[in-house]
Protein backbone atom coordinates (compact mmCIF):
# COMPACT_ATOMS: atom_id res chain seq x y z
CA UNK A 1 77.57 154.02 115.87
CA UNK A 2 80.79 152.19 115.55
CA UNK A 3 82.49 154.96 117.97
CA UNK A 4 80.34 153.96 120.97
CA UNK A 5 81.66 150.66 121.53
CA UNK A 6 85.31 149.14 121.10
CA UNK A 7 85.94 145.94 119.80
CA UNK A 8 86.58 142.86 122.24
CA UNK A 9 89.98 141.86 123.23
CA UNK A 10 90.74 138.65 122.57
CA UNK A 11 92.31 136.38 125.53
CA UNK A 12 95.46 134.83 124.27
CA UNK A 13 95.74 130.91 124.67
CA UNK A 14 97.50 128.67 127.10
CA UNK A 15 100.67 127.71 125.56
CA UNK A 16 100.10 123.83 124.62
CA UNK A 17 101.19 120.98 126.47
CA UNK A 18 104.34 119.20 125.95
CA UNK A 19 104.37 116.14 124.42
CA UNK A 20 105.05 112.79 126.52
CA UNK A 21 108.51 111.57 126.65
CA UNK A 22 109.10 108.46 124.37
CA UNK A 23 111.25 105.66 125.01
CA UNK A 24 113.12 103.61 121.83
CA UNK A 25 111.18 100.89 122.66
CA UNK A 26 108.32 103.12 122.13
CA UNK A 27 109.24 104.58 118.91
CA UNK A 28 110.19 101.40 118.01
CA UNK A 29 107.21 99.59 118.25
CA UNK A 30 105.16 102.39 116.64
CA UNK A 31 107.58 101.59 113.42
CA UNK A 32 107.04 98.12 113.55
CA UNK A 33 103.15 99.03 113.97
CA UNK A 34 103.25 101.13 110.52
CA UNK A 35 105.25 99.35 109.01
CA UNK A 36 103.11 96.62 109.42
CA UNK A 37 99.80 98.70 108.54
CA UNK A 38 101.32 99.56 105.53
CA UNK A 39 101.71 95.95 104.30
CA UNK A 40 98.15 94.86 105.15
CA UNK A 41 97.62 98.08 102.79
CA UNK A 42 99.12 97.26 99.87
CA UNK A 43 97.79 93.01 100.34
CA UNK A 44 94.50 94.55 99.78
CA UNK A 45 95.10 96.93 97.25
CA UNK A 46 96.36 94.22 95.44
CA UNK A 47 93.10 92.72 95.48
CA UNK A 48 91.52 95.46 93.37
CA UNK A 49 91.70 95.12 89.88
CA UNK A 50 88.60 97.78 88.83
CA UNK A 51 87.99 101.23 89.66
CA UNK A 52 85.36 102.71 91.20
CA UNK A 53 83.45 102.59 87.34
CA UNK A 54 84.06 98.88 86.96
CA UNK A 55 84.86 96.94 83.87
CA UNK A 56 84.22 99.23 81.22
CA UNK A 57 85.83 96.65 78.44
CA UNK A 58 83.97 94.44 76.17
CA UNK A 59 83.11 91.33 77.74
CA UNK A 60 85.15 88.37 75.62
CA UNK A 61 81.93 86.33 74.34
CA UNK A 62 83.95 84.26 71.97
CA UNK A 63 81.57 80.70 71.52
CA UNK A 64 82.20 77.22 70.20
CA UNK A 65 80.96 76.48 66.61
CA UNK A 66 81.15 72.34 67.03
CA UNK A 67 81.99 70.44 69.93
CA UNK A 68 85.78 70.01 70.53
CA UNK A 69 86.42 73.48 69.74
């Protein structure tokens, strides 16, 4: 039955749009934007001192024998 009917044709696509034109002041203020992004990145990664397991480690549970230890 594959004889009766032909296969659609398929419509080939607009060509896309072109992209705005950008000004340095443009670019340059996206650089200063990920630039910045990337430094609030790495404060907070900073921050993280486990993994996503936690603190696998022995806990240190070291205790005073007399007082003044």
């Amino acid at each position: 039955m594959s004889g009766l009917f032909s296969s659609p044709s398929v419509p080939t696509p607009p060509p896309p749009p072109e992209p705005p034109e950008k000004s340095d002041v443009d670019v340059q203020e996206a650089a200063l934007q990920e630039r910045l992004r990337r430094a609030r990145q790495r404060g907070r990664a900073a921050n993280i001192l486990t993994g996503n397991q936690g603190v696998t480690g022995d806990a240190p549970v070291a205790r005073k024998t007399l007082l003044g230890e």
